[in-house]
Every structure is written in C-alpha cells, then in structure tokens.
N, C-alpha and C. Protein backbone atom coordinates (compact mmCIF):
# COMPACT_ATOMS: atom_id res chain seq x y z
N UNK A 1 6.93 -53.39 -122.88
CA UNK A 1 7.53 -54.10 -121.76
C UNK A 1 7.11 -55.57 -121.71
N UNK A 2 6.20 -55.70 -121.79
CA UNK A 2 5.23 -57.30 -121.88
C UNK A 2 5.97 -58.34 -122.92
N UNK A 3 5.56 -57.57 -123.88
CA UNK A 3 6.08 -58.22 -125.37
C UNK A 3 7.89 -58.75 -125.12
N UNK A 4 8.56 -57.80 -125.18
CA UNK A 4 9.72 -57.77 -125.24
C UNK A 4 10.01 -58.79 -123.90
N UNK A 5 9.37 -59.01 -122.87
CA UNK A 5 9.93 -59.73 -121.28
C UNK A 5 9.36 -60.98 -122.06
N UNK A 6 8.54 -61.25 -122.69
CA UNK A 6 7.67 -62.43 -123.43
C UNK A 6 8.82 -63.24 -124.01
N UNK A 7 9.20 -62.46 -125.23
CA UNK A 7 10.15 -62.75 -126.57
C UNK A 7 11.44 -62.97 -125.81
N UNK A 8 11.85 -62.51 -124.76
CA UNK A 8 13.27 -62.79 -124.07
C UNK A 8 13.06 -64.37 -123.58
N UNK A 9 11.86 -64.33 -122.66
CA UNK A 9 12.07 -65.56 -121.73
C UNK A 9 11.91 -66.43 -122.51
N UNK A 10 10.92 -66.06 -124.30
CA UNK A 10 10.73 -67.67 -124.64
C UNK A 10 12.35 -68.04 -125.33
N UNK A 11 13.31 -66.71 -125.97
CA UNK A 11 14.04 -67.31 -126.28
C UNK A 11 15.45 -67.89 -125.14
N UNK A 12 15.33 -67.15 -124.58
CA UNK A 12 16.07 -68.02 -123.17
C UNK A 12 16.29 -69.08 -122.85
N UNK A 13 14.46 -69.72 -122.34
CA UNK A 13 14.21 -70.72 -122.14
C UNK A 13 14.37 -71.49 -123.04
N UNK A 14 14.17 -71.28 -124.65
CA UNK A 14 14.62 -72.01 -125.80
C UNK A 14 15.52 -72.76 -126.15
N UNK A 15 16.89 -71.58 -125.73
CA UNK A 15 18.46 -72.21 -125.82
C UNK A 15 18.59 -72.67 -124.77
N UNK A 16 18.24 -72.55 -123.68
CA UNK A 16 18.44 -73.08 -122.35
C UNK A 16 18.05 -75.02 -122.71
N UNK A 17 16.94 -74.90 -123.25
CA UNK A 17 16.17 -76.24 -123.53
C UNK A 17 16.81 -76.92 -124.90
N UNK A 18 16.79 -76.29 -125.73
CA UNK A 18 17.44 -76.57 -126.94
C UNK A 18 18.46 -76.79 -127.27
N UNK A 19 19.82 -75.91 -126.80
CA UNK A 19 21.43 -76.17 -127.05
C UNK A 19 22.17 -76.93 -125.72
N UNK A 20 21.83 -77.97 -126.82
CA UNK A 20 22.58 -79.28 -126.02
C UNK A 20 23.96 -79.33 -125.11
N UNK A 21 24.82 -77.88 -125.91
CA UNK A 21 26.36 -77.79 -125.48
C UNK A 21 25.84 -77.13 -123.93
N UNK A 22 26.58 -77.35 -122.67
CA UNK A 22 27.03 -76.63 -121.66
C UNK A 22 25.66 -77.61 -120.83
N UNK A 23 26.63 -77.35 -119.68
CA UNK A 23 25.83 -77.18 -118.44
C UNK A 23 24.19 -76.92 -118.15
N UNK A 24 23.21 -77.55 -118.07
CA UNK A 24 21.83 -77.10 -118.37
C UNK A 24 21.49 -76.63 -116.76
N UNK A 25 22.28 -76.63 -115.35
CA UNK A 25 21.38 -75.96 -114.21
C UNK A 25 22.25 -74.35 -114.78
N UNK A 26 23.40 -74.48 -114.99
CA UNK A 26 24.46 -72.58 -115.43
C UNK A 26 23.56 -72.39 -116.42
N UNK A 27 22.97 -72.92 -117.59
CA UNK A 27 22.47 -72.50 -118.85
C UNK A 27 20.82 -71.50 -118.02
N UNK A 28 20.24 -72.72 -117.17
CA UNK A 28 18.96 -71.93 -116.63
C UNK A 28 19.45 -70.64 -115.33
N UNK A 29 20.44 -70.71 -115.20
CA UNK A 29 20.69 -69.88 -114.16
C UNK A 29 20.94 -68.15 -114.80
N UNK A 30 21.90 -68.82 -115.75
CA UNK A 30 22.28 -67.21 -116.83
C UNK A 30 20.97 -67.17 -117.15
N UNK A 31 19.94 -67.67 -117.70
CA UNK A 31 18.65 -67.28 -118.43
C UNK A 31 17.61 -66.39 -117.27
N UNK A 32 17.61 -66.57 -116.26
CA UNK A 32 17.26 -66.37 -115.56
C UNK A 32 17.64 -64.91 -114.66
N UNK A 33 18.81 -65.30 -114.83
CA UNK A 33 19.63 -63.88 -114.71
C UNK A 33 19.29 -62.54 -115.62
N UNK A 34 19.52 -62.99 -117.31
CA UNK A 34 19.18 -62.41 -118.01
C UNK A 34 17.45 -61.76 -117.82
N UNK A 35 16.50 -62.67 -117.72
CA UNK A 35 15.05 -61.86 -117.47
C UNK A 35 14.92 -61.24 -116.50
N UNK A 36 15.63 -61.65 -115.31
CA UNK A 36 15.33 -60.58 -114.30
C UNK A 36 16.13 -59.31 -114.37
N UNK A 37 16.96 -59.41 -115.04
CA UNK A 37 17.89 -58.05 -115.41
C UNK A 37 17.12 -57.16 -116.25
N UNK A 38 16.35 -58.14 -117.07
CA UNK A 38 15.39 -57.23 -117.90
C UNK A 38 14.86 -56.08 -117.73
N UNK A 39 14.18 -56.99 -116.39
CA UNK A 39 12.77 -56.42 -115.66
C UNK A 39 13.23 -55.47 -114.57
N UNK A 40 14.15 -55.27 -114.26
CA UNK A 40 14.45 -54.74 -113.23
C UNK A 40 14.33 -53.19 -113.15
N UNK A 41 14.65 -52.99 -114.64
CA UNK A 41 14.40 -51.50 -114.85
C UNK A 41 12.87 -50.99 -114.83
N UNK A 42 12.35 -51.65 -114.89
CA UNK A 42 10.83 -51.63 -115.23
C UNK A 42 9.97 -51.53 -113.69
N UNK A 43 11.02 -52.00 -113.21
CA UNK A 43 9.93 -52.70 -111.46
C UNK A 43 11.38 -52.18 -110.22
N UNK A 44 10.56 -51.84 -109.21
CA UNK A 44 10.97 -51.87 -107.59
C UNK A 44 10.42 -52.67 -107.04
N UNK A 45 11.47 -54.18 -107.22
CA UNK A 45 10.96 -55.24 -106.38
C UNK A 45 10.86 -54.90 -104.97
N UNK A 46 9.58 -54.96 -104.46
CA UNK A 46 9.27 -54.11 -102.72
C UNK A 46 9.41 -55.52 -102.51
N UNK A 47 11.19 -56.05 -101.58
CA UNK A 47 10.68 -56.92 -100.91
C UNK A 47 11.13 -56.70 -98.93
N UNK A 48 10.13 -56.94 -98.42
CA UNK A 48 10.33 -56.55 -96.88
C UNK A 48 10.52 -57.79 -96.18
N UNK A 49 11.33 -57.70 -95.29
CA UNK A 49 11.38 -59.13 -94.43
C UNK A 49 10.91 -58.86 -93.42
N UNK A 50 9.42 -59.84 -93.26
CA UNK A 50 8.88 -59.82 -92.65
C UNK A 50 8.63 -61.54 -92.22
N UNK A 51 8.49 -62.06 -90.74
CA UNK A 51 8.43 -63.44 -90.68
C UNK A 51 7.22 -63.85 -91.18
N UNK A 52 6.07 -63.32 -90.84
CA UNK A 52 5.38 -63.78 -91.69
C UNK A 52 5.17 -64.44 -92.82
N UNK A 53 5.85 -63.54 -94.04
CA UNK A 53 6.40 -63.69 -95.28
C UNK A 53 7.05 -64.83 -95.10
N UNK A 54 8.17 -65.14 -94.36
CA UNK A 54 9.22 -66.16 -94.57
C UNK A 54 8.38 -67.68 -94.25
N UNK A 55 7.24 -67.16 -93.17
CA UNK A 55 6.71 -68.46 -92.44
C UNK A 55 6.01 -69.05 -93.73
N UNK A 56 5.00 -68.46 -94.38
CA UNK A 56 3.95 -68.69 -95.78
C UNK A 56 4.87 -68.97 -96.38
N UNK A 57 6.31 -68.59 -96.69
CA UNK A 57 6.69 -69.13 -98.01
C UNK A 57 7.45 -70.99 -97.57
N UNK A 58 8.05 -71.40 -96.05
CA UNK A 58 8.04 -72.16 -96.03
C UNK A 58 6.98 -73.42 -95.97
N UNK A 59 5.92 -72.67 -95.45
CA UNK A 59 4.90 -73.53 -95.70
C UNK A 59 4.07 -73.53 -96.86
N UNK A 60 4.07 -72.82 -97.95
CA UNK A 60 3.38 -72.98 -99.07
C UNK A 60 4.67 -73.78 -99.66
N UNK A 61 5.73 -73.90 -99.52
CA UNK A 61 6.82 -74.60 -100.56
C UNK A 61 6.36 -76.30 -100.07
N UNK A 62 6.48 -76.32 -98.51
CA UNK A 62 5.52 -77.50 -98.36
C UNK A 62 4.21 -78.30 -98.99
N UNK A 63 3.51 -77.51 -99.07
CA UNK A 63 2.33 -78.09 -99.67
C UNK A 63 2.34 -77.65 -101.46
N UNK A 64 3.13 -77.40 -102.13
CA UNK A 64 3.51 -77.64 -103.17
C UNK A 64 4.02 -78.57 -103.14
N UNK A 65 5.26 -79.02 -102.40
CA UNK A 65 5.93 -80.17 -102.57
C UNK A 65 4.71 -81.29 -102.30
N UNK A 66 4.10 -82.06 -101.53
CA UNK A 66 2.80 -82.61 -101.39
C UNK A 66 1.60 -82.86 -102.16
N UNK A 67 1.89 -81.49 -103.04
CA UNK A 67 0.69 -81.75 -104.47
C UNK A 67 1.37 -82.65 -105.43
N UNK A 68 3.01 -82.42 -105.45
CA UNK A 68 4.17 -83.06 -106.43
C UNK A 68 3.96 -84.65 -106.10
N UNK A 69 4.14 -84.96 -104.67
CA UNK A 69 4.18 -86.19 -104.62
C UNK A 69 2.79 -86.94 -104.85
N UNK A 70 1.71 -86.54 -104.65
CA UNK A 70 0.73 -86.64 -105.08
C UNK A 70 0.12 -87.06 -106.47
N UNK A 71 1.23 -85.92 -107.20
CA UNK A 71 0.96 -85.94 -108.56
C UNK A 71 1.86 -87.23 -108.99
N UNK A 72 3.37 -87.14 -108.31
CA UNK A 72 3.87 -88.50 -109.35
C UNK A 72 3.19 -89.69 -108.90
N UNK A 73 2.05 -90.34 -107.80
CA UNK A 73 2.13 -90.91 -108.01
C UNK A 73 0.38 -91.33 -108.87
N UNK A 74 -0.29 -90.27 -109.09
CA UNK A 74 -1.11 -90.10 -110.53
C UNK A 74 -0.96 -89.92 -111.54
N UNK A 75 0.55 -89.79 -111.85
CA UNK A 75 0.77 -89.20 -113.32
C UNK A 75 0.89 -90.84 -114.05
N UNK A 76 1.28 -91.88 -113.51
CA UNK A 76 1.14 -92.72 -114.10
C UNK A 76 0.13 -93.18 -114.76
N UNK A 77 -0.92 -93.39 -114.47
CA UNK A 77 -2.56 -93.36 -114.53
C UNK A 77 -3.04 -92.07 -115.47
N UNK A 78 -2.33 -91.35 -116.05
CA UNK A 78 -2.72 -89.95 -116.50
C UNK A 78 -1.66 -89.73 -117.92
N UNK A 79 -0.61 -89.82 -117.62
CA UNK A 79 0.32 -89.69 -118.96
C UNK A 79 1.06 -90.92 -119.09
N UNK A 80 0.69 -91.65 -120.00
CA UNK A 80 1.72 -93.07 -120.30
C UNK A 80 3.52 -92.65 -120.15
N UNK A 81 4.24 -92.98 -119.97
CA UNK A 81 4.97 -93.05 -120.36
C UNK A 81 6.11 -92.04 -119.01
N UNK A 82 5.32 -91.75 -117.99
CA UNK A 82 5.42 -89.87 -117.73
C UNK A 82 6.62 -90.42 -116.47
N UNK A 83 6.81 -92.11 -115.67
CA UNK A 83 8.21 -92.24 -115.43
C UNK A 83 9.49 -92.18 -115.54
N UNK A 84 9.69 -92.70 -117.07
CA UNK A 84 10.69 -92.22 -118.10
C UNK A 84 11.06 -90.57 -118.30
N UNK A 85 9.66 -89.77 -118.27
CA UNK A 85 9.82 -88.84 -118.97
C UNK A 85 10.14 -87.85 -116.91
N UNK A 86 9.81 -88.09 -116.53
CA UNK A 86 10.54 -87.77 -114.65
C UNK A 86 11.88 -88.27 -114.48
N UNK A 87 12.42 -89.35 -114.73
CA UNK A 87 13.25 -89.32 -115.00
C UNK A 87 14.57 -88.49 -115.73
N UNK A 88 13.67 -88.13 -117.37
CA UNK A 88 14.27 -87.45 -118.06
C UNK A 88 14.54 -86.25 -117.45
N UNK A 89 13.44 -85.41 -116.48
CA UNK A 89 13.52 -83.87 -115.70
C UNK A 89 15.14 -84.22 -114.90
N UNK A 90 14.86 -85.55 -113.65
CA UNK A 90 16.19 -85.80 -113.23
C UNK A 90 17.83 -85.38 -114.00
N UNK A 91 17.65 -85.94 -114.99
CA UNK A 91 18.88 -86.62 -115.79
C UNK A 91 19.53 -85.33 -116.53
N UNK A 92 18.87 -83.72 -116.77
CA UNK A 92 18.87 -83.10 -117.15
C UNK A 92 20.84 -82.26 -116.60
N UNK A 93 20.68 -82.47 -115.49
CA UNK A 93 21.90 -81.98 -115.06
C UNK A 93 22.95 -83.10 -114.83
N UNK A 94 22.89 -84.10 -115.00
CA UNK A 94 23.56 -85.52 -114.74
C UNK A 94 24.98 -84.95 -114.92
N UNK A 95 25.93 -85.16 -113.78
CA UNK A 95 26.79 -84.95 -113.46
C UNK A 95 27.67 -83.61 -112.44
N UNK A 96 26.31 -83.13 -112.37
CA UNK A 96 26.80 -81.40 -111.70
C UNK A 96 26.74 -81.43 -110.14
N UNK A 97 27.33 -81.13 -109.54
CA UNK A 97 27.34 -81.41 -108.22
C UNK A 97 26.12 -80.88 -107.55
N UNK A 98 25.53 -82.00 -106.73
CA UNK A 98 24.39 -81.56 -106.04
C UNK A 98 24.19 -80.43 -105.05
N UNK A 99 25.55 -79.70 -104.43
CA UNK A 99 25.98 -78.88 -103.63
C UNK A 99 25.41 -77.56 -104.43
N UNK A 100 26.34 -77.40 -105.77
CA UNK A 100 26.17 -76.20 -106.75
C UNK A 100 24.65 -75.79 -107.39
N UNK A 101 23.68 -77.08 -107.84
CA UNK A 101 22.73 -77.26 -108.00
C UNK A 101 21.89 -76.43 -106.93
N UNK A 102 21.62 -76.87 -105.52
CA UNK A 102 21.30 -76.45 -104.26
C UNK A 102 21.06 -75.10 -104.39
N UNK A 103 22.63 -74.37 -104.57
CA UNK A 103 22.89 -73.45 -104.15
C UNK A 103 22.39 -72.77 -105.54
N UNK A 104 22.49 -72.98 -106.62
CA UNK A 104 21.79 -72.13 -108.25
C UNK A 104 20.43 -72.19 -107.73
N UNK A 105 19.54 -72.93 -107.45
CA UNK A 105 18.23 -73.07 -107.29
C UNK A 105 17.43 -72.06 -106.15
N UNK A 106 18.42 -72.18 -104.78
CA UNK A 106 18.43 -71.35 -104.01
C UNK A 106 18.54 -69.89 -104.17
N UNK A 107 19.83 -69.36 -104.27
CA UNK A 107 19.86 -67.81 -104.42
C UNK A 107 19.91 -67.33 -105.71
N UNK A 108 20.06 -68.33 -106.85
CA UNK A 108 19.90 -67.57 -108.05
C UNK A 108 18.33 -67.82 -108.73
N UNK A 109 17.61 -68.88 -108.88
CA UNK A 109 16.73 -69.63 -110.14
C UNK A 109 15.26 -69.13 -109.05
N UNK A 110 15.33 -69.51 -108.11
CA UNK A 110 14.36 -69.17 -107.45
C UNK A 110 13.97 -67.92 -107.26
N UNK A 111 14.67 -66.72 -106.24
CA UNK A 111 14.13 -65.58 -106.59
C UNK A 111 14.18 -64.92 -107.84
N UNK A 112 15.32 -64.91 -108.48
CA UNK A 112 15.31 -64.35 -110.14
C UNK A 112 14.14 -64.74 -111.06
N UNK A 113 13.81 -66.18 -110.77
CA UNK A 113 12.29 -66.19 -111.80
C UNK A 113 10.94 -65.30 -110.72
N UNK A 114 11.37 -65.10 -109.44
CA UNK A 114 9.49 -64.18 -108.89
C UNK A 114 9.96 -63.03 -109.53
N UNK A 115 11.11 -62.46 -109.24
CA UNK A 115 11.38 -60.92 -109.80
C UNK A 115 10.57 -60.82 -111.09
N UNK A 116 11.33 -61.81 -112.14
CA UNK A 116 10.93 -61.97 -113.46
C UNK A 116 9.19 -62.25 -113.57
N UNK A 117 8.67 -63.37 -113.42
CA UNK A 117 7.51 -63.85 -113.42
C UNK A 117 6.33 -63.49 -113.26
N UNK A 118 6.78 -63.44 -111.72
CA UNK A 118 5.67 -63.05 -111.04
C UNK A 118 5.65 -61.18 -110.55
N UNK A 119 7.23 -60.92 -109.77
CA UNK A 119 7.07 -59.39 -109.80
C UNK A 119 6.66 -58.49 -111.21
N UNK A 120 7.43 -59.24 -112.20
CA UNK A 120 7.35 -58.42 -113.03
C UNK A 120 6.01 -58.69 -114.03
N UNK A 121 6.28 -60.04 -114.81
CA UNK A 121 5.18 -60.34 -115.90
C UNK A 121 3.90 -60.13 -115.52
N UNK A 122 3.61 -61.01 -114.78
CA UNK A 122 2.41 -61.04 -113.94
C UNK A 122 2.01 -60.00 -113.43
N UNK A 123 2.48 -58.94 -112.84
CA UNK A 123 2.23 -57.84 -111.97
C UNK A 123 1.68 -56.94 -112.94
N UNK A 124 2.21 -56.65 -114.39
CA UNK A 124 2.26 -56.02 -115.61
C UNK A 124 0.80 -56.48 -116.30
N UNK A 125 0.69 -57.83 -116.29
CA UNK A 125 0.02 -58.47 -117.27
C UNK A 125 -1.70 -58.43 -116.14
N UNK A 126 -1.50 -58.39 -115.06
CA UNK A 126 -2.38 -58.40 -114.23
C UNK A 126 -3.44 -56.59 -114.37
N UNK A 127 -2.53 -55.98 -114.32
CA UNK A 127 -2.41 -54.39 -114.47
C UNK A 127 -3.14 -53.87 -115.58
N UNK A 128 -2.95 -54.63 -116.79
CA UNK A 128 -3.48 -54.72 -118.08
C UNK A 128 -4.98 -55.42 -118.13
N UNK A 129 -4.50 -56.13 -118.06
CA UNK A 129 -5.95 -56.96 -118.46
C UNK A 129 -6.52 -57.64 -116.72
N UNK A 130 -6.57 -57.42 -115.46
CA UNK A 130 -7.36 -57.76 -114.54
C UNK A 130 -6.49 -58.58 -113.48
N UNK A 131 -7.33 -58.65 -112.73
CA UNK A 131 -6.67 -59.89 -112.13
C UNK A 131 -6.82 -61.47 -112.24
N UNK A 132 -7.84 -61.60 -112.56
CA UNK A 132 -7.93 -62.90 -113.39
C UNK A 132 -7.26 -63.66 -114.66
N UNK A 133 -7.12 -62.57 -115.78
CA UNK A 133 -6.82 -62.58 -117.35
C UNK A 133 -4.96 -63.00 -117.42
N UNK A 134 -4.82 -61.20 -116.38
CA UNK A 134 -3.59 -61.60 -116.21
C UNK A 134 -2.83 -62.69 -115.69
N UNK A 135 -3.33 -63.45 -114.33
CA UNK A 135 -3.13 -64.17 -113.88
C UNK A 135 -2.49 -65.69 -114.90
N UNK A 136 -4.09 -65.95 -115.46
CA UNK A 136 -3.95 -67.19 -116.67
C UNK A 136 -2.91 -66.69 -117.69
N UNK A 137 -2.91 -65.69 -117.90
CA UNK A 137 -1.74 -65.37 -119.11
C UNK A 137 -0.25 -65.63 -118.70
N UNK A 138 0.35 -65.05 -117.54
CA UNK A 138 1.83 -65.27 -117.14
C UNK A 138 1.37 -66.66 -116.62
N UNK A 139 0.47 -67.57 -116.18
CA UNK A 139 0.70 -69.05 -116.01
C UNK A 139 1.12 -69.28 -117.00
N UNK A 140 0.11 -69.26 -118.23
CA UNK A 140 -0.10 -69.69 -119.37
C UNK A 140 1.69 -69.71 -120.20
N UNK A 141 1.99 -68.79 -120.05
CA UNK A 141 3.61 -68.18 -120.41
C UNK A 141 4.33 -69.08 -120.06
N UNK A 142 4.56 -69.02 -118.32
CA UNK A 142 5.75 -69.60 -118.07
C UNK A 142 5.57 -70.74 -118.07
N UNK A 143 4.34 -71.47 -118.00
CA UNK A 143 4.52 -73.07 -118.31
C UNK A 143 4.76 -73.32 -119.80
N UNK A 144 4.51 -72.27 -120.62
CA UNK A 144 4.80 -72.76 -122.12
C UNK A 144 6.10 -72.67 -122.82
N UNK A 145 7.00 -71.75 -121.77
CA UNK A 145 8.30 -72.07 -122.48
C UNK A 145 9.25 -73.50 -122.01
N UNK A 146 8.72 -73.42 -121.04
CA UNK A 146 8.98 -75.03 -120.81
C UNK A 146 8.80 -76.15 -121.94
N UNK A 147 8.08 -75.82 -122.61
CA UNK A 147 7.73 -76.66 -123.70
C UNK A 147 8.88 -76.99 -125.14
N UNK A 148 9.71 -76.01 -124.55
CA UNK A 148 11.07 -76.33 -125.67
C UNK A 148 11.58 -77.59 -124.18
N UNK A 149 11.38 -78.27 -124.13
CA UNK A 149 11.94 -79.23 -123.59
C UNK A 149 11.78 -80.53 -123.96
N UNK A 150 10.37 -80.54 -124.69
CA UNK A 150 10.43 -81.51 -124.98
C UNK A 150 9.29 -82.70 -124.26
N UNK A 151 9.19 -82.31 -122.78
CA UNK A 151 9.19 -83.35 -122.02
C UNK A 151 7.81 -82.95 -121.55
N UNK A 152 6.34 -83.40 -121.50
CA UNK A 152 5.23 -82.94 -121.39
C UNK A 152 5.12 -83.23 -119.82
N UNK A 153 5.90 -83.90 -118.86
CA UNK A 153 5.35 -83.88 -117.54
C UNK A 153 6.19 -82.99 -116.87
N UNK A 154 7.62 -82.29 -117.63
CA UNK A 154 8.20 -80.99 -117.09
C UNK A 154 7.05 -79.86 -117.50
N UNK A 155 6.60 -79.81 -118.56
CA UNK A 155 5.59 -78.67 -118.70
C UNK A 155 4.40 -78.66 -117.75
N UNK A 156 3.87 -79.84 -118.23
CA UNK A 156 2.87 -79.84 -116.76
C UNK A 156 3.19 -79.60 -115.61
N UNK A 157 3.93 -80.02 -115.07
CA UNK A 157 4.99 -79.61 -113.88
C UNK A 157 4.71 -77.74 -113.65
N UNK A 158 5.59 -77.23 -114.14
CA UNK A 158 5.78 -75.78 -114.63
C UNK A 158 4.20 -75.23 -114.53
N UNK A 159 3.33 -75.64 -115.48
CA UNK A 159 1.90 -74.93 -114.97
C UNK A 159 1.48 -75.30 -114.11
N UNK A 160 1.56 -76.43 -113.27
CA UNK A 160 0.95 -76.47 -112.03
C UNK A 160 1.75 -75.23 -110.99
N UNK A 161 3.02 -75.58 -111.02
CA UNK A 161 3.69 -74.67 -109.58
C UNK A 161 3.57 -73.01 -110.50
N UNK A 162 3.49 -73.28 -111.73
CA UNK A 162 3.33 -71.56 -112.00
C UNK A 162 1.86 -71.09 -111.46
N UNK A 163 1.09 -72.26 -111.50
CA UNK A 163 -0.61 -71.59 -111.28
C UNK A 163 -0.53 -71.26 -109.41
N UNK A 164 0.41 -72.45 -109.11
CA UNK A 164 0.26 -72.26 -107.55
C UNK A 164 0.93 -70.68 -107.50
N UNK A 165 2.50 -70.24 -107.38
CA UNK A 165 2.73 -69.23 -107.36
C UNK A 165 2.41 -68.21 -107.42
N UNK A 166 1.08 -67.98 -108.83
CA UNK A 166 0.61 -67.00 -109.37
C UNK A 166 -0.57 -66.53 -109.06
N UNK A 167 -1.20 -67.85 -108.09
CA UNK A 167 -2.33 -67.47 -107.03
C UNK A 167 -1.82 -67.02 -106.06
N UNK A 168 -0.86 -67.17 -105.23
CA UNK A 168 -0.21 -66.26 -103.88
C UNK A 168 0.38 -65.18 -104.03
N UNK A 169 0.64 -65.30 -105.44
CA UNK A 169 0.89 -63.75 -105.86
C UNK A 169 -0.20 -62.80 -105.86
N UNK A 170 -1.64 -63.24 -106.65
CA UNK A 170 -2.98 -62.29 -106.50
C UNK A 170 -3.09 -62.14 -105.12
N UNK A 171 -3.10 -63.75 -104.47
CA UNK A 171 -3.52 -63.55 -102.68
C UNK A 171 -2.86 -62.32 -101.67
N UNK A 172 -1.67 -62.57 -102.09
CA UNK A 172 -0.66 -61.68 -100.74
C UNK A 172 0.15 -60.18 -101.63
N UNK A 173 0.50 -60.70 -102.82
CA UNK A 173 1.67 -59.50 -103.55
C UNK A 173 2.73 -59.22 -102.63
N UNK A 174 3.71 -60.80 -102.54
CA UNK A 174 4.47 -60.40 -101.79
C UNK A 174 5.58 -61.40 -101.98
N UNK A 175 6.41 -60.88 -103.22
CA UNK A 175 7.36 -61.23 -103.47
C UNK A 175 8.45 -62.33 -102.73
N UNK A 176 8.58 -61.57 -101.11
CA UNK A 176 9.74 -62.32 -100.02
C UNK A 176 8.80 -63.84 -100.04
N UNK A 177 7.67 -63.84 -99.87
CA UNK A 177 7.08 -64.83 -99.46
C UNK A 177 6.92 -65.99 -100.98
N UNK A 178 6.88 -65.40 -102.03
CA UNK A 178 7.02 -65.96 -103.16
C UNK A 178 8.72 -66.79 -103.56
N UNK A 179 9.93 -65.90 -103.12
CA UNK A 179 11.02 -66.20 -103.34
C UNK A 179 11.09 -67.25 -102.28
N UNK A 180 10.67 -67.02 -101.45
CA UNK A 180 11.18 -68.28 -100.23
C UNK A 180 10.46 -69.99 -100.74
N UNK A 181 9.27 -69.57 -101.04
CA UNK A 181 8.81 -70.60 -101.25
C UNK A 181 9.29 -71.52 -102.81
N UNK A 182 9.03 -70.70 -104.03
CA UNK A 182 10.16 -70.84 -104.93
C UNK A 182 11.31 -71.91 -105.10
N UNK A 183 12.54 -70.93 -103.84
CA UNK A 183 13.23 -71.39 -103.54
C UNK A 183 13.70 -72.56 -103.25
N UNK A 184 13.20 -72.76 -101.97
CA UNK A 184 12.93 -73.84 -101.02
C UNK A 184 12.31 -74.91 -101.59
N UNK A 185 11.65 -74.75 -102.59
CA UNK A 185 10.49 -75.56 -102.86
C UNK A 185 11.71 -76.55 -104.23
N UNK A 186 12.11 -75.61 -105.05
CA UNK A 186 13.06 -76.45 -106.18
C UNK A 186 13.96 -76.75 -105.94
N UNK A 187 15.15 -76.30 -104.64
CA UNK A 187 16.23 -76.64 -104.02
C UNK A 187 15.86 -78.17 -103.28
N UNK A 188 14.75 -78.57 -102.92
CA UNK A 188 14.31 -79.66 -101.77
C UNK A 188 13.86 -80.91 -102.83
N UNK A 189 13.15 -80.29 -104.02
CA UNK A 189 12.45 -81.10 -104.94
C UNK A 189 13.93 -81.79 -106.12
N UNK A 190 15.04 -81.09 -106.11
CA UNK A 190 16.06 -81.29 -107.36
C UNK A 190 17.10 -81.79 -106.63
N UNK A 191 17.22 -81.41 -105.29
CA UNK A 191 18.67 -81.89 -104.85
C UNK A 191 18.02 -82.96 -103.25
N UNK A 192 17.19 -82.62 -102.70
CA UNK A 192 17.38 -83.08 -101.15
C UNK A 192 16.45 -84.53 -101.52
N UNK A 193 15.06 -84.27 -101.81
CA UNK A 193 14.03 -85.20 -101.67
C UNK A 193 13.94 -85.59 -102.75
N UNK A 194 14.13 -85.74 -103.92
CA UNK A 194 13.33 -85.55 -105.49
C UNK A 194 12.34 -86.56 -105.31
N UNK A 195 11.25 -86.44 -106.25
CA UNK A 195 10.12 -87.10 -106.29
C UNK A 195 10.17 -88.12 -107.59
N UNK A 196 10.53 -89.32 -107.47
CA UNK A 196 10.60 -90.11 -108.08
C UNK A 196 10.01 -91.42 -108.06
C-alpha cells in the first residue's frame, strides 16, 4: 500500500510538473484525484463535522498563511534568487480563471491531498514505523515530489505546510479540520491574497 501510494504520487506529481502540454491547476487537480482514489480503498476517511474542527482548521490556515508571509519576506536573505523563483509558483497557471482556480483548490486539491497525504500516507506510514518516523517520512514525501518542479522555494514551500499539516495531523487525527485548513489556506494564498 505505501510503496505503490509512493510510486503513484511521485509519478503524478512528475507529469503534473513535467508535461508542459495542458492546463497545470486541471493537471494537479486530476493528479490529485487520481491518489486519493487510490487510497480510498485502503482507508474510511472518518470525517465528522464538528465546529470545532471547522474553527482549528480556519484558524490554523491563518497562521500558516502568517508563517508564508513571514517567510517571503526572509526568503530573500536565505535563497538568492527565490523572487523570481515566487513568481515562477505564480505564473504556473497564467491565464486560468481565478474563479476556477478558487474553486479546484477548494473542493478538489485541498481535501483530496489530506485524504491522500495525510489520511492515508501518513496515517499508514505513522502505523509502521511510529509516530515520529512516520511523520518525517510522508513530510519528507510530499515535499519531495514537488521537486519535479524545478523551483526550490515551491519545494520548500511544500515541506514547510506539509510539516505544518502533518503535525495537526499527530496532534488532533482529524481529517475535517485538516481539509478546511488545507483548503482555505491554498484557495486564499493562489487566488485572494497571494504572497508576493
């Protein structure tokens, strides 16, 4: 199960990053689709709506967003070059309507990667080897397929909000509160506020 959810997402994320033809927010959206379809057989995503849940995930998407702005404006001081290359994260969908974007990030990219990620990899990989081991390993993962991109402050990017995620995942194990924040958090960061 591990292996095989591994070998999917890196090649996913691969062509997603790699084949230049099509649409790159539809390219991450089908990819995304595809791993959580994976996993699905594997896992009963328990998710309960509870406000609680909903309240933590808007406020942890907050203070993610806050570490972001934080970070762009240290990344200068830290990776030469890493404006251009923020930019480049921007420019990735150049031309797709910000409406459609919104809405992929929202109900598709956001919960489909906790299902994937965190319900599934992580939950698996945690199960196996601890809660610690596992933890660093599905970070370790999903910030590294990012790395067919090309772009070292999208990867960094990716392990930071994967490490954040993947700690509220050990903290709570609670998916609703993971998707909301997720959500909210890349819908606000790609289309409403971006950090530039």
């Amino acid at each position: 199960m591990i292996p095989g959810g591994v070998l999917l997402a890196v090649a996913c994320w691969g062509l997603t990053f790699g084949l230049h033809a099509g649409n790159f927010w539809i390219k991450i959206g089908l990819s995304v689709l595809i791993v959580s379809s994976y996993s699905l057989p594997f896992q009963r995503p328990a998710v309960s709506f509870r406000l609680r849940s909903l309240v933590l995930g808007v406020l942890s998407a907050a203070v993610l967003y806050l570490i972001f702005l934080l970070g762009n404006r240290l990344a200068p001081y830290v990776l030469s070059g890493s404006p251009a290359q923020v930019g480049g994260i921007y420019g990735l969908g150049t031309g797709t309507s910000s409406f459609l974007v919104f809405l992929l990030l929202l109900f598709i990219t956001g919960p489909g990667e906790e299902i994937f990620w965190r319900g599934f990899l992580q939950s698996r990989m945690m199960a196996r080897w601890g809660n610690l081991w596992g933890y660093v390993a599905a970070t370790v993962v999903y910030g590294g397929v990012h790395i067919f991109s090309g772009n070292l402050v999208l990867t960094c990017a990716a392990l930071i909000a994967g490490a954040f995620w993947g700690a509220l995942y050990v903290w709570r194990r609670d998916l609703l509160l993971l998707m909301v924040s997720h959500s909210l958090w890349s819908a606000i960061i790609f289309t409403i506020a971006p950090v530039r």
